[in-house]
PDB file of N, CA and C in Angstrom:
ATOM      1  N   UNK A   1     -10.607   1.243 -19.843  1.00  0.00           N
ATOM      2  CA  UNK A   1     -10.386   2.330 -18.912  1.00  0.00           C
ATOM      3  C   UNK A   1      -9.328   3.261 -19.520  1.00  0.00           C
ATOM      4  N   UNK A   2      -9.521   5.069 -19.523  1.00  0.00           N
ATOM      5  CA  UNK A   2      -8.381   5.508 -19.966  1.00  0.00           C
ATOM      6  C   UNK A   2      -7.307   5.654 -18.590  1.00  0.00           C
ATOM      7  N   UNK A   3      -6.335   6.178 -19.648  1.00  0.00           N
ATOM      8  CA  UNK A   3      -4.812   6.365 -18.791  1.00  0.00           C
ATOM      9  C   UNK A   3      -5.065   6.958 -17.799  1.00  0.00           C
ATOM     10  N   UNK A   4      -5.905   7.763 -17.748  1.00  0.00           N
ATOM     11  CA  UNK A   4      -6.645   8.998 -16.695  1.00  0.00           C
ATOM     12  C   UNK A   4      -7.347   8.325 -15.714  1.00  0.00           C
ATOM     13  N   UNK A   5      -7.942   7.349 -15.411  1.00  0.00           N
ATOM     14  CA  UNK A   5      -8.710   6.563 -15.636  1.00  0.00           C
ATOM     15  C   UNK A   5      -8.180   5.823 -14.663  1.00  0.00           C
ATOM     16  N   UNK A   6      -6.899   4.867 -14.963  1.00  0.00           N
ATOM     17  CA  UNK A   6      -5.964   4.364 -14.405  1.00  0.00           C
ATOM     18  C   UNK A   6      -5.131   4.624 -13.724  1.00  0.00           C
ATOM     19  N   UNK A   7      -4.924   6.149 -13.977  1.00  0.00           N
ATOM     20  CA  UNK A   7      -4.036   6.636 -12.950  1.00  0.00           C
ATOM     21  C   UNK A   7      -4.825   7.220 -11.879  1.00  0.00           C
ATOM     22  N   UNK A   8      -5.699   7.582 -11.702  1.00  0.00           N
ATOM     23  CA  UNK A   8      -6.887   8.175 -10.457  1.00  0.00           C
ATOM     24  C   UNK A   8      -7.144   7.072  -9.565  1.00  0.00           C
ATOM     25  N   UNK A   9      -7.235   5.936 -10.219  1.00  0.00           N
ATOM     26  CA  UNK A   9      -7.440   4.765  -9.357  1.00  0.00           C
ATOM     27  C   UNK A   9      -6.639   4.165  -8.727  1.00  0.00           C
ATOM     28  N   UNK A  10      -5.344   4.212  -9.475  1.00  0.00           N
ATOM     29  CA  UNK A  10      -4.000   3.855  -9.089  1.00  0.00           C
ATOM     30  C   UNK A  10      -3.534   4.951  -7.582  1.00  0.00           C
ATOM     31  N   UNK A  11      -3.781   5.927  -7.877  1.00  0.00           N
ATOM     32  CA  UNK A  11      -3.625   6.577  -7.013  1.00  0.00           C
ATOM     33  C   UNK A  11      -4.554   6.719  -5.168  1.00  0.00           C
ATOM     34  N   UNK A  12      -5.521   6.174  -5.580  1.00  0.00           N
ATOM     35  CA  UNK A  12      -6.792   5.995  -4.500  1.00  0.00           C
ATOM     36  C   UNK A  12      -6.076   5.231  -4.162  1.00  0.00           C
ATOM     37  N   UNK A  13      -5.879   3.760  -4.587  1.00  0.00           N
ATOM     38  CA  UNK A  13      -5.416   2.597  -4.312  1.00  0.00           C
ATOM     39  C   UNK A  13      -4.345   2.702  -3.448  1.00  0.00           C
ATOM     40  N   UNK A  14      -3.324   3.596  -3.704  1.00  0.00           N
ATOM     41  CA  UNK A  14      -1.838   4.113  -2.808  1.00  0.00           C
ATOM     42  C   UNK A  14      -2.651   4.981  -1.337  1.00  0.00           C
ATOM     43  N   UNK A  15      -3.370   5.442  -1.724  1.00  0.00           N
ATOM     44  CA  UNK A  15      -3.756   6.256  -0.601  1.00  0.00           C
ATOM     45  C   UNK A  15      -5.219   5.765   0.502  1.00  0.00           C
ATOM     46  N   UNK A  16      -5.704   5.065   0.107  1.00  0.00           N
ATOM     47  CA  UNK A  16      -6.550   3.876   0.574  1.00  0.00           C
ATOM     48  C   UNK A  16      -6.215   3.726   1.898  1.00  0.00           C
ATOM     49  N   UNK A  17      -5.200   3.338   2.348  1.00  0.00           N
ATOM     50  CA  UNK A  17      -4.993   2.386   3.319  1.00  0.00           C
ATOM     51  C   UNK A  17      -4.938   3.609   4.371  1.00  0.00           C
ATOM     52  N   UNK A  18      -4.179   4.700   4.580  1.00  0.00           N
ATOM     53  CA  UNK A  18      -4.317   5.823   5.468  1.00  0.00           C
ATOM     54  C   UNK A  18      -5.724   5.855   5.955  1.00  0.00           C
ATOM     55  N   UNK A  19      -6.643   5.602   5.385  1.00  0.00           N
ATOM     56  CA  UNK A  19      -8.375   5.237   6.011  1.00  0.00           C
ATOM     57  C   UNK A  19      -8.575   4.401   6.157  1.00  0.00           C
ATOM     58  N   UNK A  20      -8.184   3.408   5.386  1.00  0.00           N
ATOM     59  CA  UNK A  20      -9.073   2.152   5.677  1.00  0.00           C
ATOM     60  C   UNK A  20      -8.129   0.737   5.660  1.00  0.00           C
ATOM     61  N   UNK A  21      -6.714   0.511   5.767  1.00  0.00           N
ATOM     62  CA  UNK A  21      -6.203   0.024   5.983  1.00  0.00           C
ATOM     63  C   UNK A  21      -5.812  -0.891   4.744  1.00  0.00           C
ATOM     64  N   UNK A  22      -5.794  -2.155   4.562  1.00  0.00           N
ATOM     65  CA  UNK A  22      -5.676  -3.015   3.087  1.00  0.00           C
ATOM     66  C   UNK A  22      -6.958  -3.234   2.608  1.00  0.00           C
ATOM     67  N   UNK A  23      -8.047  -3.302   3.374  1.00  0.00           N
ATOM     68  CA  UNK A  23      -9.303  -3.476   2.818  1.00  0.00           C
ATOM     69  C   UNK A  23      -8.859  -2.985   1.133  1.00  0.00           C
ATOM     70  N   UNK A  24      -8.588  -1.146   0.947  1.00  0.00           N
ATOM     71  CA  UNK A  24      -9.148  -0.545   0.006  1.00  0.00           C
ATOM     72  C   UNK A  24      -8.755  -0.849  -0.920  1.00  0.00           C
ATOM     73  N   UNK A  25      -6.702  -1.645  -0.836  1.00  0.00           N
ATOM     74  CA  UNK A  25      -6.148  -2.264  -2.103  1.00  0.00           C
ATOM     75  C   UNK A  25      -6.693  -3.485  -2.081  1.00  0.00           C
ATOM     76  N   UNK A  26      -7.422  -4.244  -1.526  1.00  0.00           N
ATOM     77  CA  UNK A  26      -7.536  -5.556  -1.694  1.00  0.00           C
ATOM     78  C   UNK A  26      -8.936  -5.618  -2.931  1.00  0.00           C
ATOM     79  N   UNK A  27     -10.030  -4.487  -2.342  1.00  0.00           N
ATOM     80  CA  UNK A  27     -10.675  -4.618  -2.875  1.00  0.00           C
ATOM     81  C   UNK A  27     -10.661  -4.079  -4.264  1.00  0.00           C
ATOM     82  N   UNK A  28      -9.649  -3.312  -4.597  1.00  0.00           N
ATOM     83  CA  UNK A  28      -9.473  -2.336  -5.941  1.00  0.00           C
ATOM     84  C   UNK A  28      -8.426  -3.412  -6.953  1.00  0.00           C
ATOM     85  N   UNK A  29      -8.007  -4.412  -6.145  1.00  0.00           N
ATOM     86  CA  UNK A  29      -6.596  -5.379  -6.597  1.00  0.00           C
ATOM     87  C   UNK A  29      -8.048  -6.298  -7.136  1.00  0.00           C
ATOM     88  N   UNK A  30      -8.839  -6.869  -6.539  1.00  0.00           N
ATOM     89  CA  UNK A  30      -9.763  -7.670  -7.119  1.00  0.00           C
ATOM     90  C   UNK A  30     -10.833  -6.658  -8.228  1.00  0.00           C
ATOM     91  N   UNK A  31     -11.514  -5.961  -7.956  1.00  0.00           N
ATOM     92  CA  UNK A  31     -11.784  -5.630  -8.902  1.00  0.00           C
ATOM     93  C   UNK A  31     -11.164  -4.620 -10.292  1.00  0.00           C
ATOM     94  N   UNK A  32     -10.302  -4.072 -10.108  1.00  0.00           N
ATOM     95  CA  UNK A  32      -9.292  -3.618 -10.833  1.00  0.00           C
ATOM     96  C   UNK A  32      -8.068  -4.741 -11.627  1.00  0.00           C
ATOM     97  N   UNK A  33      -7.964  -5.272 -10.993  1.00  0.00           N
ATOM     98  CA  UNK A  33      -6.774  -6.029 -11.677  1.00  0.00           C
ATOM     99  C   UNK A  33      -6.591  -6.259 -12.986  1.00  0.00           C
ATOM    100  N   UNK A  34      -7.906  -6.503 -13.782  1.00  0.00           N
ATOM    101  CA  UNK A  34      -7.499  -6.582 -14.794  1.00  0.00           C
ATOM    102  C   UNK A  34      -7.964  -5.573 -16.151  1.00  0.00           C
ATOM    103  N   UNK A  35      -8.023  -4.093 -15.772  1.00  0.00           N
ATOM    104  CA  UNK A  35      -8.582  -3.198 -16.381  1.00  0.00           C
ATOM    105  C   UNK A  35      -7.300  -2.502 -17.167  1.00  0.00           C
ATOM    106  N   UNK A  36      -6.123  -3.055 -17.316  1.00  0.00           N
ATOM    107  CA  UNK A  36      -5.086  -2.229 -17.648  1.00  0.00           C
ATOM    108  C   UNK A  36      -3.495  -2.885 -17.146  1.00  0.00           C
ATOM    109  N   UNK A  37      -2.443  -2.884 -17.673  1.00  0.00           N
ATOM    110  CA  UNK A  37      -1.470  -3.418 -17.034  1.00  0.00           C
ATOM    111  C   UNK A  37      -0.699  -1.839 -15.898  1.00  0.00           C
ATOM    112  N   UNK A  38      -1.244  -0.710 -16.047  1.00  0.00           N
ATOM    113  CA  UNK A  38      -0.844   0.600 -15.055  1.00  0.00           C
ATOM    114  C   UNK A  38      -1.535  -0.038 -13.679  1.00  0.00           C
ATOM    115  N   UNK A  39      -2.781  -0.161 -13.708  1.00  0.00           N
ATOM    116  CA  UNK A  39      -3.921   0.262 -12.455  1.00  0.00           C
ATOM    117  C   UNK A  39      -3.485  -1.426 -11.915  1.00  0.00           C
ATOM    118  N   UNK A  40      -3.602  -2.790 -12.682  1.00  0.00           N
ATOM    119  CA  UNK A  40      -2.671  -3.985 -12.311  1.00  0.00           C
ATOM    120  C   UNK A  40      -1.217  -3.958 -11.442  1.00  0.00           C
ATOM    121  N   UNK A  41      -0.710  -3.126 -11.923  1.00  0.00           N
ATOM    122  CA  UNK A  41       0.537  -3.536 -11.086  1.00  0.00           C
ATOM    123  C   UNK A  41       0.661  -2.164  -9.873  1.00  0.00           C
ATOM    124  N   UNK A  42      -0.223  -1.347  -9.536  1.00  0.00           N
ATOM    125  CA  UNK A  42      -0.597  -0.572  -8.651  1.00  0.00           C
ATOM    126  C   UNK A  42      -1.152  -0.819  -7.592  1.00  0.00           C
ATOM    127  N   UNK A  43      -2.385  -1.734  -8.138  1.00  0.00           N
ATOM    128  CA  UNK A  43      -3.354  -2.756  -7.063  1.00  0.00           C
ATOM    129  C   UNK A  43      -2.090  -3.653  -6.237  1.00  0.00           C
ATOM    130  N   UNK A  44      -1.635  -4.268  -7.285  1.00  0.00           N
ATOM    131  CA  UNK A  44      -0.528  -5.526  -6.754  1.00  0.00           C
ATOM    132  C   UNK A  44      -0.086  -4.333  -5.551  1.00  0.00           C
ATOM    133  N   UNK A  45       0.768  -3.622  -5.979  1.00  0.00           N
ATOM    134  CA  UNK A  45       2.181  -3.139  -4.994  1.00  0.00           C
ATOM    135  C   UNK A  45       1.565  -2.209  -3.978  1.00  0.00           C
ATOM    136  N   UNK A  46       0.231  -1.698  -4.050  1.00  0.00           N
ATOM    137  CA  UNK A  46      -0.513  -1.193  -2.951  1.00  0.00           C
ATOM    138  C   UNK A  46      -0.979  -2.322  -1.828  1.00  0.00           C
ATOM    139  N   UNK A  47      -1.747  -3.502  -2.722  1.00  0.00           N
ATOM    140  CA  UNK A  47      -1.663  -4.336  -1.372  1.00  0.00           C
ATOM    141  C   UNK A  47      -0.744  -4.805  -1.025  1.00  0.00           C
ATOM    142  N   UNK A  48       0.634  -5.599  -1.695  1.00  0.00           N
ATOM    143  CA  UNK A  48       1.835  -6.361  -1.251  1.00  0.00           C
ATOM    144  C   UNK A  48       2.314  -5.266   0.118  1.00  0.00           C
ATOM    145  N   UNK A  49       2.256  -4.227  -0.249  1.00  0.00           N
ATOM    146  CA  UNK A  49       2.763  -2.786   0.742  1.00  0.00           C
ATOM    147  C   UNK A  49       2.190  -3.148   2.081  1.00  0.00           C
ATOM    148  N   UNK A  50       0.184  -3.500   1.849  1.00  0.00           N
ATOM    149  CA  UNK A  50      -0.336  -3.003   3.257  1.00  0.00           C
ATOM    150  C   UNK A  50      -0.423  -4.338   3.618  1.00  0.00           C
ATOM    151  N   UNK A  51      -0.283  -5.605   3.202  1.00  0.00           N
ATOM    152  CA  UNK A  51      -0.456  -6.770   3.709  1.00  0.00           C
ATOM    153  C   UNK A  51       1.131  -6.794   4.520  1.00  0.00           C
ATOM    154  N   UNK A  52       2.294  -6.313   4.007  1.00  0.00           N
ATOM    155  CA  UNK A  52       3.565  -6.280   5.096  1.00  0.00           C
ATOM    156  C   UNK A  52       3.322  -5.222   6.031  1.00  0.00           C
ATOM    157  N   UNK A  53       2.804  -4.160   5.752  1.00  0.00           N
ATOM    158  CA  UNK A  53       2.517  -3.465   7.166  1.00  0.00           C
ATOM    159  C   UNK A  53       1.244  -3.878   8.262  1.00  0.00           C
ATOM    160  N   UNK A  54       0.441  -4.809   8.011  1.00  0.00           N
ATOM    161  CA  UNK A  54      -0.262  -5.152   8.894  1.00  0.00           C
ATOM    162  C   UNK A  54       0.572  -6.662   9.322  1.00  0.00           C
ATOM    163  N   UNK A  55       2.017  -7.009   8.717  1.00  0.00           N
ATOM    164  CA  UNK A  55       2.243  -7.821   9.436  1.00  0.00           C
ATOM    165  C   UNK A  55       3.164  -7.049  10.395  1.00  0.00           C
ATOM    166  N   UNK A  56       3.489  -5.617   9.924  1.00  0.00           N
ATOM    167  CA  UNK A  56       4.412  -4.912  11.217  1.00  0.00           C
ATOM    168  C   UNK A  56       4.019  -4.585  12.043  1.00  0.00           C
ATOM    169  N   UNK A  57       1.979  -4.156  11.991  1.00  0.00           N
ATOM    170  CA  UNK A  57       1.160  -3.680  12.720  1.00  0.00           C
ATOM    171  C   UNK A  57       0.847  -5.253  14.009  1.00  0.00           C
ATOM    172  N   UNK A  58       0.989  -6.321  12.899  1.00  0.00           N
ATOM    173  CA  UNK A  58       1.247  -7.294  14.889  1.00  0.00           C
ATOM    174  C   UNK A  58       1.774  -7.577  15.299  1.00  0.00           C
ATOM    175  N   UNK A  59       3.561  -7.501  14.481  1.00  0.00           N
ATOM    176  CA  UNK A  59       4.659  -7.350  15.025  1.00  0.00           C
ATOM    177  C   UNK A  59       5.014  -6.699  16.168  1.00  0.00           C
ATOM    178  N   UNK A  60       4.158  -5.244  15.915  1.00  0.00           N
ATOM    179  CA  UNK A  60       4.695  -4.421  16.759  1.00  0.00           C
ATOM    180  C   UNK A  60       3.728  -4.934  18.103  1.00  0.00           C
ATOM    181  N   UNK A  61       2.464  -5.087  17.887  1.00  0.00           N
ATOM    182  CA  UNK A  61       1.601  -5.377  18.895  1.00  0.00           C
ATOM    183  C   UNK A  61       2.236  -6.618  20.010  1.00  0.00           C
ATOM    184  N   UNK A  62       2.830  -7.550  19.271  1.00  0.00           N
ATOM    185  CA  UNK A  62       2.985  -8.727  19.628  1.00  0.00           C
ATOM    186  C   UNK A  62       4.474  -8.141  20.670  1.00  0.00           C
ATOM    187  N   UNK A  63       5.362  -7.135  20.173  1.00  0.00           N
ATOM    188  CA  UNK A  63       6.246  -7.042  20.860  1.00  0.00           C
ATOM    189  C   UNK A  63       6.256  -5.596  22.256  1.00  0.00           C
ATOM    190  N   UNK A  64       4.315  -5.257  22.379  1.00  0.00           N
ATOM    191  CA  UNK A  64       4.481  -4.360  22.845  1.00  0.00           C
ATOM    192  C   UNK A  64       4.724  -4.939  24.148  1.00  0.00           C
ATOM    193  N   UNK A  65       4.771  -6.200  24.584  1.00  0.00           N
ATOM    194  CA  UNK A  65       4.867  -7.429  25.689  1.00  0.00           C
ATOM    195  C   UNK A  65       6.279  -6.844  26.123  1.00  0.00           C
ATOM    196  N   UNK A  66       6.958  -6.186  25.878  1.00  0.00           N
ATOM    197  CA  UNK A  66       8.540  -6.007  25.687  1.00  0.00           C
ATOM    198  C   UNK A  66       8.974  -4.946  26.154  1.00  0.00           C
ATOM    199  N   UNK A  67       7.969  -3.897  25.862  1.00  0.00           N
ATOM    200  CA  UNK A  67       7.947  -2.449  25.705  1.00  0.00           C
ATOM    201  C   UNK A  67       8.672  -1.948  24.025  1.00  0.00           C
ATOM    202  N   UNK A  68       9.322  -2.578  23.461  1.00  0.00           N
ATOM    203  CA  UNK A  68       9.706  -2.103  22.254  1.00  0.00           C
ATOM    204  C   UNK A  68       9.219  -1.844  21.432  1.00  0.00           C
ATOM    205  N   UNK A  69       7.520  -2.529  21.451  1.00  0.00           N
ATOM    206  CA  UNK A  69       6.703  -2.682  20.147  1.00  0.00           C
ATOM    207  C   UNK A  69       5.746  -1.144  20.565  1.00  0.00           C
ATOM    208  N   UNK A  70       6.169  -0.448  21.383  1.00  0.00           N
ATOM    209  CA  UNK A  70       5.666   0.917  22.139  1.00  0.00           C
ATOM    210  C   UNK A  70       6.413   1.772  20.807  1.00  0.00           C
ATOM    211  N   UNK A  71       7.727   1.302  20.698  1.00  0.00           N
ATOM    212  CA  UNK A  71       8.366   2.698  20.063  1.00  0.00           C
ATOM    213  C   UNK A  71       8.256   1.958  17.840  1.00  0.00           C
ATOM    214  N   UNK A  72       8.281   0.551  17.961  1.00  0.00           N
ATOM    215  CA  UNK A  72       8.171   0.229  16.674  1.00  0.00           C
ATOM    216  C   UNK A  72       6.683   0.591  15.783  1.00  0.00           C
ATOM    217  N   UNK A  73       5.641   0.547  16.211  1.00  0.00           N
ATOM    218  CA  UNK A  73       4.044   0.812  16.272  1.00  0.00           C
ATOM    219  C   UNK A  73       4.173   1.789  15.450  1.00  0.00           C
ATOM    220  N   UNK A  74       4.540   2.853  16.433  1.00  0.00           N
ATOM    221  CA  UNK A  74       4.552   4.295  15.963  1.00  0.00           C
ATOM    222  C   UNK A  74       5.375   4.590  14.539  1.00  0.00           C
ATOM    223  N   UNK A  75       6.453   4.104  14.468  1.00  0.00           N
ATOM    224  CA  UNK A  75       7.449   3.731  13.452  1.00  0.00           C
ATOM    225  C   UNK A  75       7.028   3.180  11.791  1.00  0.00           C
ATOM    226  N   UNK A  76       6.450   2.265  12.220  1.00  0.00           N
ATOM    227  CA  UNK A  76       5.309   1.547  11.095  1.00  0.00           C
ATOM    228  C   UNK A  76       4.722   2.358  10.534  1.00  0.00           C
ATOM    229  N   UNK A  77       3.640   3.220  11.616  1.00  0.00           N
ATOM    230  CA  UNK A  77       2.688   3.742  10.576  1.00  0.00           C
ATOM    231  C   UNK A  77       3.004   5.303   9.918  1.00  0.00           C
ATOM    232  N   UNK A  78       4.356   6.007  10.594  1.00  0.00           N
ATOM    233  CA  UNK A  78       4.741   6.397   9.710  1.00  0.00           C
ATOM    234  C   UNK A  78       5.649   6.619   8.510  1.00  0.00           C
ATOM    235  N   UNK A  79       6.393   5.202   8.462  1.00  0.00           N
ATOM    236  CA  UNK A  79       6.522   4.573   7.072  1.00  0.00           C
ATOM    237  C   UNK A  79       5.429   4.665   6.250  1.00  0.00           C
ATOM    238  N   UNK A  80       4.133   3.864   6.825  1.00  0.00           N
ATOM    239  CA  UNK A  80       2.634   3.836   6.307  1.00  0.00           C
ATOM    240  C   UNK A  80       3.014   4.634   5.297  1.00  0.00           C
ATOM    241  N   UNK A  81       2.867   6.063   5.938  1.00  0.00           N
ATOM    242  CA  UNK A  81       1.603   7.251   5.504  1.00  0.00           C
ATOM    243  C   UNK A  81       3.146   7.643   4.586  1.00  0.00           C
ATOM    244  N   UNK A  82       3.646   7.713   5.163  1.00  0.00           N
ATOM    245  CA  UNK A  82       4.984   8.358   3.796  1.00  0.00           C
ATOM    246  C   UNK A  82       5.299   7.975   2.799  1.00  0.00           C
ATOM    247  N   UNK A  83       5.520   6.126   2.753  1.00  0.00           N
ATOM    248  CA  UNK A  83       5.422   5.836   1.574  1.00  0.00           C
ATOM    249  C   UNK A  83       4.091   5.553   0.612  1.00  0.00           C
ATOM    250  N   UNK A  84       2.915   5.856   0.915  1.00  0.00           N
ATOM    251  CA  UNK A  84       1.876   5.615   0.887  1.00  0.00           C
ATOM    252  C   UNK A  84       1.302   7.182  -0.450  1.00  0.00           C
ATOM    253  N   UNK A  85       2.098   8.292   0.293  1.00  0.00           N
ATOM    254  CA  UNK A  85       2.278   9.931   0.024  1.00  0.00           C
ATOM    255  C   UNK A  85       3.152   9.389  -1.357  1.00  0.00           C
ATOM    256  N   UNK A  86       4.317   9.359  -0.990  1.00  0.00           N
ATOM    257  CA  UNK A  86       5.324   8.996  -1.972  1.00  0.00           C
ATOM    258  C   UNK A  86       4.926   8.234  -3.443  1.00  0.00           C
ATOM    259  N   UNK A  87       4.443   7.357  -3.197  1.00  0.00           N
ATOM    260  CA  UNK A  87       3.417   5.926  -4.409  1.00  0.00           C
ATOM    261  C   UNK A  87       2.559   6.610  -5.006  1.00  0.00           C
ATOM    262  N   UNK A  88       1.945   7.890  -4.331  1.00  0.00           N
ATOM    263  CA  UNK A  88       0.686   8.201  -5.115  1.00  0.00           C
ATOM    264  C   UNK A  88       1.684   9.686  -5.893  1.00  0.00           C
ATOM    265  N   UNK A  89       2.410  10.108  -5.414  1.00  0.00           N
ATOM    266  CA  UNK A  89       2.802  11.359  -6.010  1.00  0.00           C
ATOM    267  C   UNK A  89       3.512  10.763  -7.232  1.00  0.00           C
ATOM    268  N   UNK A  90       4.586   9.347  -7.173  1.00  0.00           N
ATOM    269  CA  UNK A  90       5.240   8.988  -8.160  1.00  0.00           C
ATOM    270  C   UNK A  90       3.939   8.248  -9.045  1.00  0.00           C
ATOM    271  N   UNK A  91       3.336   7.508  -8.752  1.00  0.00           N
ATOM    272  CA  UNK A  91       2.047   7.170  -9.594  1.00  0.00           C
ATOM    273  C   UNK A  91       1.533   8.441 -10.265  1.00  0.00           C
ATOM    274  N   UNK A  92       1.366   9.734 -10.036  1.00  0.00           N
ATOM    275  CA  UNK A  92       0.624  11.037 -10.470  1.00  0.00           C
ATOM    276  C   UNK A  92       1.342  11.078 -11.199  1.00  0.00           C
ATOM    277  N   UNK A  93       2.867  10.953 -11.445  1.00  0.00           N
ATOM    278  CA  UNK A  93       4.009  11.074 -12.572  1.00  0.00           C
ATOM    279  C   UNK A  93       4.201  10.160 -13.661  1.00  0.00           C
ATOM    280  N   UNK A  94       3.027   9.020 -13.490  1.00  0.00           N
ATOM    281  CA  UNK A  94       2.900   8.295 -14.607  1.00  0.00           C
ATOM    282  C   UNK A  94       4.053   7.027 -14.417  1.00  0.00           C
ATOM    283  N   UNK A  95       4.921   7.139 -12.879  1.00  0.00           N
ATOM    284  CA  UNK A  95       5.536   6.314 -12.962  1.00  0.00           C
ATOM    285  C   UNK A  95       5.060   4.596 -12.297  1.00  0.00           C
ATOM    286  N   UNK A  96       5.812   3.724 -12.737  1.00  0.00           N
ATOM    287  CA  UNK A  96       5.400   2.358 -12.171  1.00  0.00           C
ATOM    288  C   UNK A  96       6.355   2.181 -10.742  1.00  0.00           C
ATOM    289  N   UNK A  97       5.429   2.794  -9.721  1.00  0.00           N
ATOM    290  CA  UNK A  97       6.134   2.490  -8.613  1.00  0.00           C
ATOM    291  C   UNK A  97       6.365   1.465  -7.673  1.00  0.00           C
ATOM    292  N   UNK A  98       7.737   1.420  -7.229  1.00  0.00           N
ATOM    293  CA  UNK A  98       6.974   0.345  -6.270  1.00  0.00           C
ATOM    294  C   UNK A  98       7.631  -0.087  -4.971  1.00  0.00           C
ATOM    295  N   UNK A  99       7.368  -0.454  -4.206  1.00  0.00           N
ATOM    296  CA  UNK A  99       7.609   0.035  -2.743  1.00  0.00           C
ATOM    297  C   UNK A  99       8.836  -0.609  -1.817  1.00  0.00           C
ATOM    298  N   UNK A 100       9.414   0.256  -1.450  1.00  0.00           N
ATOM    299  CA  UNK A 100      10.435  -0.386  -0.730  1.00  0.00           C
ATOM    300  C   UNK A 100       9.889  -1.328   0.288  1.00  0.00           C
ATOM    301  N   UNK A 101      10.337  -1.963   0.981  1.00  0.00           N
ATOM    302  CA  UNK A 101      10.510  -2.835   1.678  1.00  0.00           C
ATOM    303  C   UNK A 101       9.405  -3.396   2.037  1.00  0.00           C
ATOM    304  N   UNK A 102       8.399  -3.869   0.803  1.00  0.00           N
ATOM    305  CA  UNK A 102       7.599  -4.676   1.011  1.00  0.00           C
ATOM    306  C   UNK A 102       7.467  -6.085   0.222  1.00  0.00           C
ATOM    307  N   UNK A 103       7.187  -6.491   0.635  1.00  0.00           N
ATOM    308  CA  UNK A 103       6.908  -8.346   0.402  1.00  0.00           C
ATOM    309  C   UNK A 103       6.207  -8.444  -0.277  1.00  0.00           C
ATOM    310  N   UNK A 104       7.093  -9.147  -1.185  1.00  0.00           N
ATOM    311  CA  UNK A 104       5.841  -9.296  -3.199  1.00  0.00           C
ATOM    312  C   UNK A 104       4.765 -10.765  -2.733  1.00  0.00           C
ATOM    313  N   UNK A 105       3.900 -10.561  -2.075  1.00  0.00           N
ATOM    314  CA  UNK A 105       2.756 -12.250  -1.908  1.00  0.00           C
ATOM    315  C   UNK A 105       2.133 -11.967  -2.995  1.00  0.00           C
ATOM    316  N   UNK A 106       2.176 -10.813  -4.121  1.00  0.00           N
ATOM    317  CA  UNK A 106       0.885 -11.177  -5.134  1.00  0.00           C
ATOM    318  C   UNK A 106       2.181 -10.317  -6.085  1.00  0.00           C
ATOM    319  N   UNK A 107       2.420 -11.596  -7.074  1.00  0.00           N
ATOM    320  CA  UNK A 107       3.315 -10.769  -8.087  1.00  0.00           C
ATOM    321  C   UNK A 107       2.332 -10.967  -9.479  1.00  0.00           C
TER     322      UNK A 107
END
C-alpha cells in the first residue's frame, strides 16, 4: 500500500465512527492491520478511541437513572466528533496520532 494509500485510510478510519460508530475501525483494524506500520497503528488508536467511548456511551446511559447521564451523553459525543476531527487532521499531517484519554485494549 502507498503512503497515500495509508494515509486516506488512516484517515476514514478516524472519521468512521461519526457514522457508524466502532464498527468502521474494527473492521479497517482487522483488515488493515497489517498493510503498513502508519495505517496499523491508526486502526489500533481509532478503535482503542471508539471501544472507550462506547464504554462512555453506557456509562452515560446507565447513569441517565440519575439524571446526570442526561448532561454526560451529550458530553461524550462531543469529545467523539472533536477528537475524531482532530486524529484525522493530525493523521493528514503525516503525524502518528494518538488519542487522549482513551484505553489502549489493542496495543
Amino acid at each position: 500500500m502507498s503512503p497515500t494509500d495509508e494515509k486516506t485510510w488512516a484517515i476514514l478510519l478516524h472519521l468512521s465512527p461519526i457514522l457508524i460508530s466502532f464498527i468502521g475501525p474494527l473492521i479497517g483494524y482487522l483488515v488493515l492491520k497489517d498493510r503498513g506500520p502508519f495505517i496499523s497503528h491508526h486502526a489500533k488508536q481509532a478503535l482503542n478511541f471508539n471501544i472507550t467511548v462506547a464504554i462512555g456511551y453506557l456509562a452515560s446511559a446507565l447513569l441517565m437513572f440519575v439524571i446526570i447521564g442526561f448532561v454526560t451523553y451529550p458530553i461524550v459525543a462531543i469529545l467523539a466528533i472533536v477528537f475524531a476531527i482532530i486524529a484525522a487532521v493530525k493523521t493528514n499531517q503525516g503525524e502518528y496520532y494518538r488519542y487522549p484519554l482513551a484505553i489502549q485494549f489493542i496495543k
